[in-house]
Protein backbone atom coordinates (compact mmCIF):
# COMPACT_ATOMS: atom_id res chain seq x y z
CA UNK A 1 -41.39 -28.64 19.19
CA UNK A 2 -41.78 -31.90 17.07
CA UNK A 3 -39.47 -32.62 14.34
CA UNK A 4 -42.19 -31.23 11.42
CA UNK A 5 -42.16 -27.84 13.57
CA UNK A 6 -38.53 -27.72 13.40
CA UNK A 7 -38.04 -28.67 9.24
CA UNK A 8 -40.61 -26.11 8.73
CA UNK A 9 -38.49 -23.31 11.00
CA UNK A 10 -35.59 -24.45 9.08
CA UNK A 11 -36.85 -24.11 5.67
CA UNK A 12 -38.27 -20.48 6.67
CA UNK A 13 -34.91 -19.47 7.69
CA UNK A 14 -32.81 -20.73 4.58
CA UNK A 15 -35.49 -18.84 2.53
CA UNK A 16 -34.98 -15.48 4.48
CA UNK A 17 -30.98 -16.30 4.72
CA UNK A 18 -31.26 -16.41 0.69
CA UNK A 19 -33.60 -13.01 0.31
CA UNK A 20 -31.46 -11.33 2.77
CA UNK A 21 -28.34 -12.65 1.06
CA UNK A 22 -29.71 -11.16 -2.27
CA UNK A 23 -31.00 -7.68 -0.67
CA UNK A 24 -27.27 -7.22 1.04
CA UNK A 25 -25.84 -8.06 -2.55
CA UNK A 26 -28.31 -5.24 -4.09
CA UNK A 27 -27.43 -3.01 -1.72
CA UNK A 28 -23.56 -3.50 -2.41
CA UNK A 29 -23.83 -2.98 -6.06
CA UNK A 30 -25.87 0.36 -5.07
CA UNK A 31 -22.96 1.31 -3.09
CA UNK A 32 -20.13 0.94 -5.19
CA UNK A 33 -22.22 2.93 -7.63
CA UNK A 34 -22.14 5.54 -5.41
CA UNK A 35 -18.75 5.14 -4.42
CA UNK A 36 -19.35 6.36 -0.25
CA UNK A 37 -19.89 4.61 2.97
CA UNK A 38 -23.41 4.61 3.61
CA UNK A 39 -24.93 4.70 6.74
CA UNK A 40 -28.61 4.35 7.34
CA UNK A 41 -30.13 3.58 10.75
CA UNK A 42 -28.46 0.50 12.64
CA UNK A 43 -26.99 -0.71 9.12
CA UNK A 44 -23.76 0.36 7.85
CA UNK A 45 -22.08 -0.23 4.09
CA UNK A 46 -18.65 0.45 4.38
CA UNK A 47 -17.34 1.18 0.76
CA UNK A 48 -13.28 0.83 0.06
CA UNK A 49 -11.95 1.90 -2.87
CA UNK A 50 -9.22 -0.99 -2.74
CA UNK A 51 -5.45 -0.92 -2.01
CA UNK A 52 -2.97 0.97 -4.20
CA UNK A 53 0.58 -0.95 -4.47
CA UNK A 54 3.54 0.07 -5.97
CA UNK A 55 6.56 -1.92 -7.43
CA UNK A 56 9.55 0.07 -7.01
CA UNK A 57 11.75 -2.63 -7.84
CA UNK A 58 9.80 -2.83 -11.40
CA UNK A 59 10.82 0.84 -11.83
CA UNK A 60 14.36 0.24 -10.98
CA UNK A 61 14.73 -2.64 -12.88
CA UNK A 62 13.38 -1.07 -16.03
CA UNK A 63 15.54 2.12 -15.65
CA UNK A 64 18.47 -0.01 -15.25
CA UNK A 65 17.29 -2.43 -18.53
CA UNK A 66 16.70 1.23 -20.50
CA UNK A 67 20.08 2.09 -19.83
CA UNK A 68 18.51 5.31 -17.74
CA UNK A 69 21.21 4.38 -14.59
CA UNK A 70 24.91 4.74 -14.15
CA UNK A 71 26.68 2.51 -12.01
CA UNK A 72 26.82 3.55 -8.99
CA UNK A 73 23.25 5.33 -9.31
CA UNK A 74 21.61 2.91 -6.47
CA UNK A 75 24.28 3.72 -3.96
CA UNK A 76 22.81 5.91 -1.94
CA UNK A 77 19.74 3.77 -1.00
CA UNK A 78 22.12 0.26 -0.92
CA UNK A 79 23.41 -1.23 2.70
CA UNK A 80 25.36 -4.16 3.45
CA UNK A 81 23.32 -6.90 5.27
CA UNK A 82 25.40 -9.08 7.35
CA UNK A 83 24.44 -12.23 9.17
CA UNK A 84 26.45 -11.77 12.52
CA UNK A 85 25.68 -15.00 13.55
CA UNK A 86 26.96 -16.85 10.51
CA UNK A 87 29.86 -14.28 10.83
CA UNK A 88 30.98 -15.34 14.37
CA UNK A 89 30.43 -19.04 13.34
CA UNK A 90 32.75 -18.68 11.08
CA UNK A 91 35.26 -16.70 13.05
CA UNK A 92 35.07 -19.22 16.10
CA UNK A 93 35.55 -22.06 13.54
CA UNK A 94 38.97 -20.61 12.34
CA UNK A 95 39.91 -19.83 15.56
CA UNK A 96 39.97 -15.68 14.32
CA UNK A 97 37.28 -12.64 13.93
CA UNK A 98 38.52 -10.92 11.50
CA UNK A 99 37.30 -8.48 8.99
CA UNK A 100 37.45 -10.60 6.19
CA UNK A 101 35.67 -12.65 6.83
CA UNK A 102 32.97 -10.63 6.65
CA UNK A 103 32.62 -11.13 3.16
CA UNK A 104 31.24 -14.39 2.37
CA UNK A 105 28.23 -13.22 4.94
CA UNK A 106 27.43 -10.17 3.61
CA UNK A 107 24.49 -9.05 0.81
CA UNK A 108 23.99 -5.55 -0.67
CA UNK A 109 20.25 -4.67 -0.05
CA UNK A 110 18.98 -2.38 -1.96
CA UNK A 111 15.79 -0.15 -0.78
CA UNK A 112 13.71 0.08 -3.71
CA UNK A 113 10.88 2.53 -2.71
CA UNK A 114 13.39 5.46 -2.01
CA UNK A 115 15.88 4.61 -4.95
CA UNK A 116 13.09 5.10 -7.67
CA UNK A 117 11.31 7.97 -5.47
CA UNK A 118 14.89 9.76 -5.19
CA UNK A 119 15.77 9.08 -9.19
CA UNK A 120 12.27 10.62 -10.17
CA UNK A 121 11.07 7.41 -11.80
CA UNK A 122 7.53 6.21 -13.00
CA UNK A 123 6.15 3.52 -10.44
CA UNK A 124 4.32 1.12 -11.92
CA UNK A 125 1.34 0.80 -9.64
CA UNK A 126 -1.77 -1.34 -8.97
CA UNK A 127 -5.05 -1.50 -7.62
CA UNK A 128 -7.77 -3.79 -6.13
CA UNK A 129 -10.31 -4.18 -6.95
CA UNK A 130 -13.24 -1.74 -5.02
CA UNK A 131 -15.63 -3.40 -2.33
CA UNK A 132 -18.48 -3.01 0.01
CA UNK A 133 -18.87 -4.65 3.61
CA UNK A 134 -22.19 -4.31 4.73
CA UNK A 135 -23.06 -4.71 8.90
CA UNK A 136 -25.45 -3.96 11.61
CA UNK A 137 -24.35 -1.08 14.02
């Protein structure tokens, strides 16, 4: 094959890389219309609706800035995170493990999804957008 042989197999294949690029982009928009994998012969459109996410922590917080919470209302879903290592550290350095020293290691952590699921609040949620992948079986 000679170099003008090859150009001219080049050029033919960006031209039928762009039409096919354009056909799988019609056949995406058809699909999301539609709203339903599609599967026709050896060529399947895989339609996703997107991914639902939910900020708990955004319902919490705005119960607790409403005034909707009494102390003491996040209780049951808070636990005490403690860095042991730190914790030991600090014990070997003083030469004692003791229980208070516990303190200056530890973090309340609060689990968000079940606090606003078990105070019946609204989640705020959101949603991607939906999408269509498009490949040969």
């Amino acid at each position: 094959m000679d170099n003008s042989q090859l150009a001219a197999l080049m050029l033919e294949w960006e031209a039928t890389q762009r039409k096919a690029d354009a056909l799988a982009e019609t056949i995406k928009g058809a699909v999301l219309a539609i709203g339903k994998t599609q599967v026709v012969g050896n060529v399947r459109a895989t339609y996703s609706a997107g991914r639902r996410t939910f900020d708990y922590r955004a319902a919490v917080d705005a119960a607790d800035a409403a005034g909707l919470l009494e102390p003491g209302s996040l209780s049951p879903w808070e636990s005490e995170n403690v860095d042991w290592f730190e914790v030991v550290q600090g014990a070997i350095q003083d030469g004692i493990l003791d229980g208070r020293y516990l303190a200056p290691f530890t973090e309340t952590v609060i689990d968000y999804a079940a606090a606003a699921k078990g105070l019946n609040l609204d989640i705020p949620a959101s949603q991607t957008e939906p999408s269509v992948t498009l490949k040969l079986a």
